[in-house]
C-alpha atoms as a PDB file:
ATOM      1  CA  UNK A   1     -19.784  94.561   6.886  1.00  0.00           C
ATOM      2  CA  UNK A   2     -18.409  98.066   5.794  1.00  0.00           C
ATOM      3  CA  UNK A   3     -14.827  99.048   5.813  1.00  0.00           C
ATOM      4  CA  UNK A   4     -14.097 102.703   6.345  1.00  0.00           C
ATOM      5  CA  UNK A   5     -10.647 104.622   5.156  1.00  0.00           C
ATOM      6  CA  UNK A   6     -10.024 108.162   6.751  1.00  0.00           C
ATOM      7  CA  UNK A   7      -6.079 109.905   5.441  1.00  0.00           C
ATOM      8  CA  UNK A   8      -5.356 113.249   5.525  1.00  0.00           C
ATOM      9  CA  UNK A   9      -2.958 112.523   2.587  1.00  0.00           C
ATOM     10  CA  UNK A  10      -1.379 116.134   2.598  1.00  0.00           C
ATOM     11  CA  UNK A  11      -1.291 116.355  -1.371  1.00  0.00           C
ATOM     12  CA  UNK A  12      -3.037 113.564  -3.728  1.00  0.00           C
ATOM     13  CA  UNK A  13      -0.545 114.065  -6.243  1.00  0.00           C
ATOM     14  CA  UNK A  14       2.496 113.337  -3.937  1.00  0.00           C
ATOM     15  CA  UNK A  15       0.364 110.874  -2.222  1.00  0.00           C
ATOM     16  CA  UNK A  16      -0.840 109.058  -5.141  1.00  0.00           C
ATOM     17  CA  UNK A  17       3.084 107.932  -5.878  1.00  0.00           C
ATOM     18  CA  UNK A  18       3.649 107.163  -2.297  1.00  0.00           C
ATOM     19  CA  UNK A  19       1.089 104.801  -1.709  1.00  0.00           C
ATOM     20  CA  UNK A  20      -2.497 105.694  -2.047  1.00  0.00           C
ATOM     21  CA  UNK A  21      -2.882 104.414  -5.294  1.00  0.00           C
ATOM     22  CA  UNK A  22      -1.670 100.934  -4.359  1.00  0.00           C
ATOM     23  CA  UNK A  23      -3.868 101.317  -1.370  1.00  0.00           C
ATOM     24  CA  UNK A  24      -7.440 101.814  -3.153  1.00  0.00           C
ATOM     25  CA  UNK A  25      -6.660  99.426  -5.551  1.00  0.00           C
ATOM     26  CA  UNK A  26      -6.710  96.896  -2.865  1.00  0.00           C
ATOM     27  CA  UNK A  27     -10.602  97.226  -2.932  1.00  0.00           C
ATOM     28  CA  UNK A  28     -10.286  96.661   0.957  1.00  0.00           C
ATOM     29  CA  UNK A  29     -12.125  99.561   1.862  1.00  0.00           C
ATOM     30  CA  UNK A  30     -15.786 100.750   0.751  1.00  0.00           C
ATOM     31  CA  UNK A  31     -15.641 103.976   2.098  1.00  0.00           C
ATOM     32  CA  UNK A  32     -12.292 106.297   2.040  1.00  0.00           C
ATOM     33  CA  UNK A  33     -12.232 109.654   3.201  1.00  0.00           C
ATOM     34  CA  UNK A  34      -9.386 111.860   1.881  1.00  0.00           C
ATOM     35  CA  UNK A  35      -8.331 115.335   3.370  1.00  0.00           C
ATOM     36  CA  UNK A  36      -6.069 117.648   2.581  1.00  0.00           C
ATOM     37  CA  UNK A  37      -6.447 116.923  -0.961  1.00  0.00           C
ATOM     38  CA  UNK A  38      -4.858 120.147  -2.376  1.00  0.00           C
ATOM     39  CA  UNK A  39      -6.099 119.865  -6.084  1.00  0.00           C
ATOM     40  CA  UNK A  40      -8.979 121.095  -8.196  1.00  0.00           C
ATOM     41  CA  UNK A  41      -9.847 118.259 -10.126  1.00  0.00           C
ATOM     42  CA  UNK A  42      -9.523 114.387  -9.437  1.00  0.00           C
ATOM     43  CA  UNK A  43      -5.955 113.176 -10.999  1.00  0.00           C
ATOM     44  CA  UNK A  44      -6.288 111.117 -13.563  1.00  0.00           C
ATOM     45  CA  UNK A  45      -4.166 108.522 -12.176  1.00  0.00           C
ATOM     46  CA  UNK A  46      -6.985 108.425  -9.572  1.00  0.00           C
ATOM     47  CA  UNK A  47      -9.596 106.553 -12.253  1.00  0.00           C
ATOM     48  CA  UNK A  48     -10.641 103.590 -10.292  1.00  0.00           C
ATOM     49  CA  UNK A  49     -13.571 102.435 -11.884  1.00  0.00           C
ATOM     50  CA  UNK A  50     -14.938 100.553  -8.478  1.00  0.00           C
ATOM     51  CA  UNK A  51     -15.532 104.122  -7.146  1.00  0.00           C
ATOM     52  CA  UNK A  52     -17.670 106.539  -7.049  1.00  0.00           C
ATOM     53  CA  UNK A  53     -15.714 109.801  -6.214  1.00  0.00           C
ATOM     54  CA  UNK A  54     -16.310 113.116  -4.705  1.00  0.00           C
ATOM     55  CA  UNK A  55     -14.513 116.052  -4.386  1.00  0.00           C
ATOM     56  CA  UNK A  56     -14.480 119.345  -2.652  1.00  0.00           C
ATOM     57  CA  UNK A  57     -11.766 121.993  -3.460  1.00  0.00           C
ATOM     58  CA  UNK A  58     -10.569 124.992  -1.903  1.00  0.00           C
ATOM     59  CA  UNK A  59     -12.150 128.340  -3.797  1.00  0.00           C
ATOM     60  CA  UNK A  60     -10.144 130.592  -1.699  1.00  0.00           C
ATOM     61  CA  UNK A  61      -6.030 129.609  -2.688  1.00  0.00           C
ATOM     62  CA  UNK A  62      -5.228 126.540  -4.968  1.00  0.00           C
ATOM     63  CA  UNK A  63      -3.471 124.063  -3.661  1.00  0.00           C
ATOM     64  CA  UNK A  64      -4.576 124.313  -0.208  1.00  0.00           C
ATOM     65  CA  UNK A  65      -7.155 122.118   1.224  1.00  0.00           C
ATOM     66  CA  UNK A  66      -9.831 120.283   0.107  1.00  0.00           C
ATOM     67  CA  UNK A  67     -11.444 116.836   0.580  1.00  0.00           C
ATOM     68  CA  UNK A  68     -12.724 114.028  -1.361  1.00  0.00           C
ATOM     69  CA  UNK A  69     -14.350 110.957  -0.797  1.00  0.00           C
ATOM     70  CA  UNK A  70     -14.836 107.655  -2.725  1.00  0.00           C
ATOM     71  CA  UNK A  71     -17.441 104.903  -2.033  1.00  0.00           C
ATOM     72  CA  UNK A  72     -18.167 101.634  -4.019  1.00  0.00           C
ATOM     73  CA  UNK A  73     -21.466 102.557  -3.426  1.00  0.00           C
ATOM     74  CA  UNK A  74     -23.574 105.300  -4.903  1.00  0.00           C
ATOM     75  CA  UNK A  75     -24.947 107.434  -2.224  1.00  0.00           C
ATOM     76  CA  UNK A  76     -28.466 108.750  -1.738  1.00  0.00           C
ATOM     77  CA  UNK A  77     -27.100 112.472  -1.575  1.00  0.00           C
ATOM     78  CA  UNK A  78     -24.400 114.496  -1.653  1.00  0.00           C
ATOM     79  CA  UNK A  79     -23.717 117.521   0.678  1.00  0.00           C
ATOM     80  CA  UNK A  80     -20.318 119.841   0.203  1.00  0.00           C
ATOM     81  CA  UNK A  81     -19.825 121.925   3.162  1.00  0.00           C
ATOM     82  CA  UNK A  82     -21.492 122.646   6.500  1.00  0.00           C
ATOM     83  CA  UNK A  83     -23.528 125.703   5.272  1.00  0.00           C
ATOM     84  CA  UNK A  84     -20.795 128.826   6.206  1.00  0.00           C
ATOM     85  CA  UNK A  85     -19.043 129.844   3.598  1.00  0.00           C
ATOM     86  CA  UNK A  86     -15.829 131.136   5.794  1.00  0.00           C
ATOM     87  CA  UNK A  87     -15.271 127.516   5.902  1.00  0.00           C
ATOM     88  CA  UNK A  88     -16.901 126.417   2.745  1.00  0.00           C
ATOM     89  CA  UNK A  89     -14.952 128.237   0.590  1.00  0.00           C
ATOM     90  CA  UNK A  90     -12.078 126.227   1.464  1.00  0.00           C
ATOM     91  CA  UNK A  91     -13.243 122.622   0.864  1.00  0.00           C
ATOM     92  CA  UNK A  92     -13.389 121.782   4.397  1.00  0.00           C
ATOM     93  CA  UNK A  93     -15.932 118.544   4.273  1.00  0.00           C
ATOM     94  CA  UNK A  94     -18.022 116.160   2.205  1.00  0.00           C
ATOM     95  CA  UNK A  95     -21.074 114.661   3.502  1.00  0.00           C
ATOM     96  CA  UNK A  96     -22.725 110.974   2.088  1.00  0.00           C
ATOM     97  CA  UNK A  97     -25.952 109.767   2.727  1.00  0.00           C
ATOM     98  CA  UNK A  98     -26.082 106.202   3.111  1.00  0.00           C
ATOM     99  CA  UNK A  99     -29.574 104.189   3.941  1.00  0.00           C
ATOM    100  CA  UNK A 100     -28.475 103.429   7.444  1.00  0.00           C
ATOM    101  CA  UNK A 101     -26.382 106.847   8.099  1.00  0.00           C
ATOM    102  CA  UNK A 102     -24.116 109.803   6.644  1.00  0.00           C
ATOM    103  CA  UNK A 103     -20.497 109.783   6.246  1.00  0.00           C
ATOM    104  CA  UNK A 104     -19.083 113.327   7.022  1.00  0.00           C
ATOM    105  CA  UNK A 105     -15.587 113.978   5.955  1.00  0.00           C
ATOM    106  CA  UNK A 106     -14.115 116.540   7.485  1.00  0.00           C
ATOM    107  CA  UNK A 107     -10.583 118.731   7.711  1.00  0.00           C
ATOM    108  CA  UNK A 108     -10.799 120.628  10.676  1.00  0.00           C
ATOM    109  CA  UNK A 109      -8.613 124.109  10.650  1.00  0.00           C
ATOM    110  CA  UNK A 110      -5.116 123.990  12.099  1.00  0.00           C
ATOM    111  CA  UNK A 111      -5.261 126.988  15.033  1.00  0.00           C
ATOM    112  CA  UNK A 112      -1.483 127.533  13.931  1.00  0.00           C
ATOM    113  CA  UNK A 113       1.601 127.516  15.508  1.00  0.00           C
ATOM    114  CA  UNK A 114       0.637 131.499  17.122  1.00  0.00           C
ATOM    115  CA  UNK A 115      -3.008 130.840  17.500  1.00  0.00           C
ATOM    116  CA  UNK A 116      -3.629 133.256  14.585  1.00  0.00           C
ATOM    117  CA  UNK A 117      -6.687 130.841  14.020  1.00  0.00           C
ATOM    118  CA  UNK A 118      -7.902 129.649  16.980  1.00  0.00           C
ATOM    119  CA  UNK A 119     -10.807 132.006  16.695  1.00  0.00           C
ATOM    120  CA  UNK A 120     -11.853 130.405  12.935  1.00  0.00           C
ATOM    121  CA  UNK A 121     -10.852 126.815  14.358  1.00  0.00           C
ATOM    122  CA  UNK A 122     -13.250 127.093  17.557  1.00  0.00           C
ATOM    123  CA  UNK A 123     -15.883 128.323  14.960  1.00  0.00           C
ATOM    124  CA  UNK A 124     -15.783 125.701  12.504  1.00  0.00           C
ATOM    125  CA  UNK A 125     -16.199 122.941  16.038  1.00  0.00           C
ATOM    126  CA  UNK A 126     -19.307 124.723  16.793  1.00  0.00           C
ATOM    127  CA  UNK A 127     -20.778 124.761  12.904  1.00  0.00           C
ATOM    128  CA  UNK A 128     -19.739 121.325  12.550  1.00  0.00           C
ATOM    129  CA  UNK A 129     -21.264 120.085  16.060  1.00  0.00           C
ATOM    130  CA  UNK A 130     -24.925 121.424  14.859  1.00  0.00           C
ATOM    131  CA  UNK A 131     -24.316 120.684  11.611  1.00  0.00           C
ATOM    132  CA  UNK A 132     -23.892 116.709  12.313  1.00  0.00           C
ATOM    133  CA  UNK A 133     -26.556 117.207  15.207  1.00  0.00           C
ATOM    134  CA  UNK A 134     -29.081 118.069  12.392  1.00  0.00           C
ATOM    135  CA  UNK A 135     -28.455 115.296  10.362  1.00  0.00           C
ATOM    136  CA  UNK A 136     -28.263 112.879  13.582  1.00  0.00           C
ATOM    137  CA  UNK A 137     -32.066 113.236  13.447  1.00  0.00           C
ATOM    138  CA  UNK A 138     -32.503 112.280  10.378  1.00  0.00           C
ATOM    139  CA  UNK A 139     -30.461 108.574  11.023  1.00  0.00           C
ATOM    140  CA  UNK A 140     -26.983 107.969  12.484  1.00  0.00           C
ATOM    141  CA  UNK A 141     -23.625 109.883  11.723  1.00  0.00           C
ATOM    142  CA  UNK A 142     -20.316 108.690  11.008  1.00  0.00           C
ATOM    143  CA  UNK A 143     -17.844 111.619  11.217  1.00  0.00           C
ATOM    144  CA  UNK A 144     -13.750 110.671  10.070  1.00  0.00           C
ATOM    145  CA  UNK A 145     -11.418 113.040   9.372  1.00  0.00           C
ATOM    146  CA  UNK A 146      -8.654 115.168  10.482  1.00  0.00           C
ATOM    147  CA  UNK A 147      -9.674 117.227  13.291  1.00  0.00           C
ATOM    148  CA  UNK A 148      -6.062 118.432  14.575  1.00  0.00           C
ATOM    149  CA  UNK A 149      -6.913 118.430  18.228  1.00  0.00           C
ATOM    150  CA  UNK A 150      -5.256 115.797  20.570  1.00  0.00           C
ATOM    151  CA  UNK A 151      -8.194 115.217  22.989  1.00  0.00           C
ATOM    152  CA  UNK A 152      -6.362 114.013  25.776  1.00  0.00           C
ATOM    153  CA  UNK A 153      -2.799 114.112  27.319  1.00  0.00           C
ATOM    154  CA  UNK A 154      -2.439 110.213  26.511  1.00  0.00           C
ATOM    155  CA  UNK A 155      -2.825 111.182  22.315  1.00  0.00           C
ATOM    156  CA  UNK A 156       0.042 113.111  22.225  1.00  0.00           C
ATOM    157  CA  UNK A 157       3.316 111.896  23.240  1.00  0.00           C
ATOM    158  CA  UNK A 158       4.862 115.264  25.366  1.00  0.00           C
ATOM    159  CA  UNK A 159       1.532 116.375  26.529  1.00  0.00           C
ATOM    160  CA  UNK A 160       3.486 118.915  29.197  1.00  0.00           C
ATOM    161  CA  UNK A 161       5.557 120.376  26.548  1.00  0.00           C
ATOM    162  CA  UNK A 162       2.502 121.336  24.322  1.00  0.00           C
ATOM    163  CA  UNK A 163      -0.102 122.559  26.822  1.00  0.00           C
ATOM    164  CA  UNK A 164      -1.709 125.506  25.223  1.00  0.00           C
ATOM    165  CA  UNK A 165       0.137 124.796  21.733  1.00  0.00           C
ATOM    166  CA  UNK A 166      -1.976 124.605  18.673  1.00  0.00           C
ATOM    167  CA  UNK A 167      -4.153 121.468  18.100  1.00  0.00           C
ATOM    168  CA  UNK A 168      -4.046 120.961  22.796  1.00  0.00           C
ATOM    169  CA  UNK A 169      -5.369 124.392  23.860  1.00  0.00           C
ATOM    170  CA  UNK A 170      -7.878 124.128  26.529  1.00  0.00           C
ATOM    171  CA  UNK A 171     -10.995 125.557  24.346  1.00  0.00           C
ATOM    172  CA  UNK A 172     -10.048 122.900  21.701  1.00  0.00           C
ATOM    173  CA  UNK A 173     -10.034 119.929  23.851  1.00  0.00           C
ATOM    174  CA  UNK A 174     -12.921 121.256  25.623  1.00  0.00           C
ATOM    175  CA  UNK A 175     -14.820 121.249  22.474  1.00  0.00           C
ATOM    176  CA  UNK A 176     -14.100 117.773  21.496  1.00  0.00           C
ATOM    177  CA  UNK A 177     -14.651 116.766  24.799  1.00  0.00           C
ATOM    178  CA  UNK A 178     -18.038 118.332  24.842  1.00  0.00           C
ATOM    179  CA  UNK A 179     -18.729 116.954  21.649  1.00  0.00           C
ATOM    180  CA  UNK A 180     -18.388 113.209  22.310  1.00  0.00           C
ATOM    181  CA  UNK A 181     -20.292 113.772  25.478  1.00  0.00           C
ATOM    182  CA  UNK A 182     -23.449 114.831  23.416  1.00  0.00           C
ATOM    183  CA  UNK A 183     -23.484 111.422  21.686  1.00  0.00           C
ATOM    184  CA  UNK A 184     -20.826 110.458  20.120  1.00  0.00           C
ATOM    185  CA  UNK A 185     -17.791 107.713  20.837  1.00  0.00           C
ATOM    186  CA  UNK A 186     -14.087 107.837  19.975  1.00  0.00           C
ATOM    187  CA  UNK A 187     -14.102 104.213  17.902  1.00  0.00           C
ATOM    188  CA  UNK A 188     -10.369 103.827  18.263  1.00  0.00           C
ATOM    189  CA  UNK A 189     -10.604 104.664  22.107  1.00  0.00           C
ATOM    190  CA  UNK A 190     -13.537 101.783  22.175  1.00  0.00           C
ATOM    191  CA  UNK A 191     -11.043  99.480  21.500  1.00  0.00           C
ATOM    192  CA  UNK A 192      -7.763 100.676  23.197  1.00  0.00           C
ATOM    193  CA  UNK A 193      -6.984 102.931  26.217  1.00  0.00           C
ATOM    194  CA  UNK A 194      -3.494 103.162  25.860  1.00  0.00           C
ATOM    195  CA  UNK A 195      -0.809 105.657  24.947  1.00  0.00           C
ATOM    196  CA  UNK A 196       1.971 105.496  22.350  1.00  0.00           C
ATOM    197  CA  UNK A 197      -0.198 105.910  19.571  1.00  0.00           C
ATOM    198  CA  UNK A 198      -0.496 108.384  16.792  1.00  0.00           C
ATOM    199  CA  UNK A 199      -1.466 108.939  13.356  1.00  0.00           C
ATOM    200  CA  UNK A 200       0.400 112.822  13.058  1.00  0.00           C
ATOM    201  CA  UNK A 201       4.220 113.206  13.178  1.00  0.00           C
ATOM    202  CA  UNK A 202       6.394 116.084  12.307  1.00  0.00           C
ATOM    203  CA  UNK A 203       8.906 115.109   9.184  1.00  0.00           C
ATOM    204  CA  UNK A 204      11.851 116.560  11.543  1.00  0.00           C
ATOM    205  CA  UNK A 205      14.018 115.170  14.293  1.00  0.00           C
ATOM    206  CA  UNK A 206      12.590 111.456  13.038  1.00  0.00           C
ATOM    207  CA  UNK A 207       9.614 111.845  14.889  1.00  0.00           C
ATOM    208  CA  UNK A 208       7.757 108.863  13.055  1.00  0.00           C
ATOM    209  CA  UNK A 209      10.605 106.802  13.534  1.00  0.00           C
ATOM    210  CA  UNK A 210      10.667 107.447  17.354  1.00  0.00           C
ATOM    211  CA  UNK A 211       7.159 107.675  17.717  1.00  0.00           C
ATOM    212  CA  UNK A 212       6.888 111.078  19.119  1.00  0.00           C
ATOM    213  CA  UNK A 213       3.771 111.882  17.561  1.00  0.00           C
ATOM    214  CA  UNK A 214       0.038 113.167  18.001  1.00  0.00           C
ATOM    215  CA  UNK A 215      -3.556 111.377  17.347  1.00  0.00           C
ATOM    216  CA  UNK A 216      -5.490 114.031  15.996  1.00  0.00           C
ATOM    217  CA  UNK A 217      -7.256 111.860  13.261  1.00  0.00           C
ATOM    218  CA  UNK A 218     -10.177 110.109  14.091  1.00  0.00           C
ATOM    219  CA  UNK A 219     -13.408 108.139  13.937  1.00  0.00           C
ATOM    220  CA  UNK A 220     -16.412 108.988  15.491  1.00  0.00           C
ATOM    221  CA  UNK A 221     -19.881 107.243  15.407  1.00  0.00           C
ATOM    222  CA  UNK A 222     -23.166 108.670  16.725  1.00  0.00           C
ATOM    223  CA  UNK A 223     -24.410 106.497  20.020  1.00  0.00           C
ATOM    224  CA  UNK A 224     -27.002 104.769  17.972  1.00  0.00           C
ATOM    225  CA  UNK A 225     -24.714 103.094  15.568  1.00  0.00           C
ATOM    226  CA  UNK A 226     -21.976 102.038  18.669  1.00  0.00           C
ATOM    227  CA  UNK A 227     -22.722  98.683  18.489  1.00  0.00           C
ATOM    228  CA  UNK A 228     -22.416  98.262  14.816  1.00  0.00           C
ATOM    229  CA  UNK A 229     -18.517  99.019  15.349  1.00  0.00           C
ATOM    230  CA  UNK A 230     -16.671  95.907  14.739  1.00  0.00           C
ATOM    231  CA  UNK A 231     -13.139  97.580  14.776  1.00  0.00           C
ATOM    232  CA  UNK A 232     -10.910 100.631  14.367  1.00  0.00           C
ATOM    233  CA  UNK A 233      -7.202 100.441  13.969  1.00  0.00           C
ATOM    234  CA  UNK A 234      -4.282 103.258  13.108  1.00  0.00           C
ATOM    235  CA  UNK A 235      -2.601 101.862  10.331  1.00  0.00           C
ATOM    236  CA  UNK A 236       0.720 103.278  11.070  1.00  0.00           C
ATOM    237  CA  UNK A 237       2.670 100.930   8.564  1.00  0.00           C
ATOM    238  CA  UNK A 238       1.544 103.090   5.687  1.00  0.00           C
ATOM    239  CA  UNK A 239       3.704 105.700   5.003  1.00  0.00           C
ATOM    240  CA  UNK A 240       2.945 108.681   2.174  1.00  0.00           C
ATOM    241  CA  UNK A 241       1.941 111.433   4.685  1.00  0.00           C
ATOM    242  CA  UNK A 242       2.799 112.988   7.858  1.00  0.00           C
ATOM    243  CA  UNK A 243      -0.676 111.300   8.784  1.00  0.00           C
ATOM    244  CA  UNK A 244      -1.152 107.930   9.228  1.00  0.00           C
ATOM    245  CA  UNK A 245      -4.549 106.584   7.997  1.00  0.00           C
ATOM    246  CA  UNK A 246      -7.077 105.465   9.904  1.00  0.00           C
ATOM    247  CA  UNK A 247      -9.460 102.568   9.333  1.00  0.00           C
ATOM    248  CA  UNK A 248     -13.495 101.889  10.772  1.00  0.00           C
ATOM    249  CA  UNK A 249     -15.270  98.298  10.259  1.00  0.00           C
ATOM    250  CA  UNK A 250     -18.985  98.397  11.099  1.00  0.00           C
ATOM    251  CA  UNK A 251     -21.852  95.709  10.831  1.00  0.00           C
END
């Protein structure tokens, strides 16, 4: 059994005194996928010897960006990016190679609150769908991350108020909706079709507090590892983000 970790942590530094440390040194998980990181080296807080760690920073601003990923377990290989540097350059995902299957991690752009980035968003979907379709021949793919799209009205707690807003625009739903229909499943959806909950909430008007929130993290497995998923949960009791993380158990 495996135990995945995917938290867009929105600063390791803030996040490491707000929780995450505590949270590795559990040892639950195997595999934890980190996203918005927002340094250039690993803190040295962060030296957990039962890891193996991996990090991507942003070249284009500091402090913006980044992922990293740790696994007890010393991959085969190590890929940083998705092969563009538009989106390369800003530490945008870490791939593992595992015997049975890659781990990608991956921050997807924000399209912003005017769409200023919708164009660069859509982009990145489209590099990142062939670029995961190209290792899915190789063996399965396990893809967590942040992808800051709501996929459908039930993920997002005013879906009529934010129709066309960034992260539920049309062409971004439509890509992740075209996306899981070429072989991929939603793991938290395998496990629960109803609304109400979220793993993003805005730190004003006490959204967390009331639950007005969106799920725009997620994991998603490649069809020919579906029945290796065991169980995915939100874990929306652990607060030192806007995001709540998100957790994957496979066979």
């Amino acid at each position: 059994m495996i135990n995945l970790l995917s938290w867009n942590i929105n600063g390791i530094r803030s996040a490491m005194k707000k929780g995450l440390g505590s949270l590795i040194q559990t040892g639950i998980y195997d595999i934890i996928l980190l996203q918005e990181v927002k340094a250039e080296v690993i803190p040295l807080d962060l030296d957990i010897e039962a890891y193996n760690k991996y990090i991507f920073t942003s070249k284009r601003k500091k402090g913006y960006s980044g992922t990293m990923t740790l696994s007890k377990k010393k991959p085969i290989s190590i890929i940083y990016g998705i092969g563009d540097n538009r989106f390369d350059s800003e530490g945008r995902c870490i791939t593992l190679e595992f015997q049975d299957f890659y781990v990608i991690n991956a921050y997807f752009p924000n399209s912003r609150r005017n769409l200023e980035r919708l164009g660069f968003k859509l982009d990145f979907d489209k590099k990142i769908s062939g670029f995961s379709q190209e290792l899915r021949k190789k063996k399965p793919v396990i893809i967590g991350g942040d992808f800051n799209v709501a996929n459908e009205e039930l993920d997002i707690a005013r879906p009529k108020d934010n129709i066309g807003n960034a992260g539920f625009t049309e062409a971004e739903r439509k890509w992740m909706k075209s996306f899981l229909r070429s072989g991929y499943f939603d793991c938290f959806r395998l496990f629960s079709k109803e609304s109400g909950h979220y793993t993003w909430w805005t730190f004003r008007f006490e959204a967390r507090k009331r639950n007005i929130g969106w799920r725009i993290d997620y994991f998603l497995v490649s069809e020919e590892i579906k029945d290796r998923v065991i169980s995915s949960d939100i874990l929306t009791e652990q607060y030192g983000s806007d995001h709540a993380p998100v957790s994957l158990k496979i066979r």
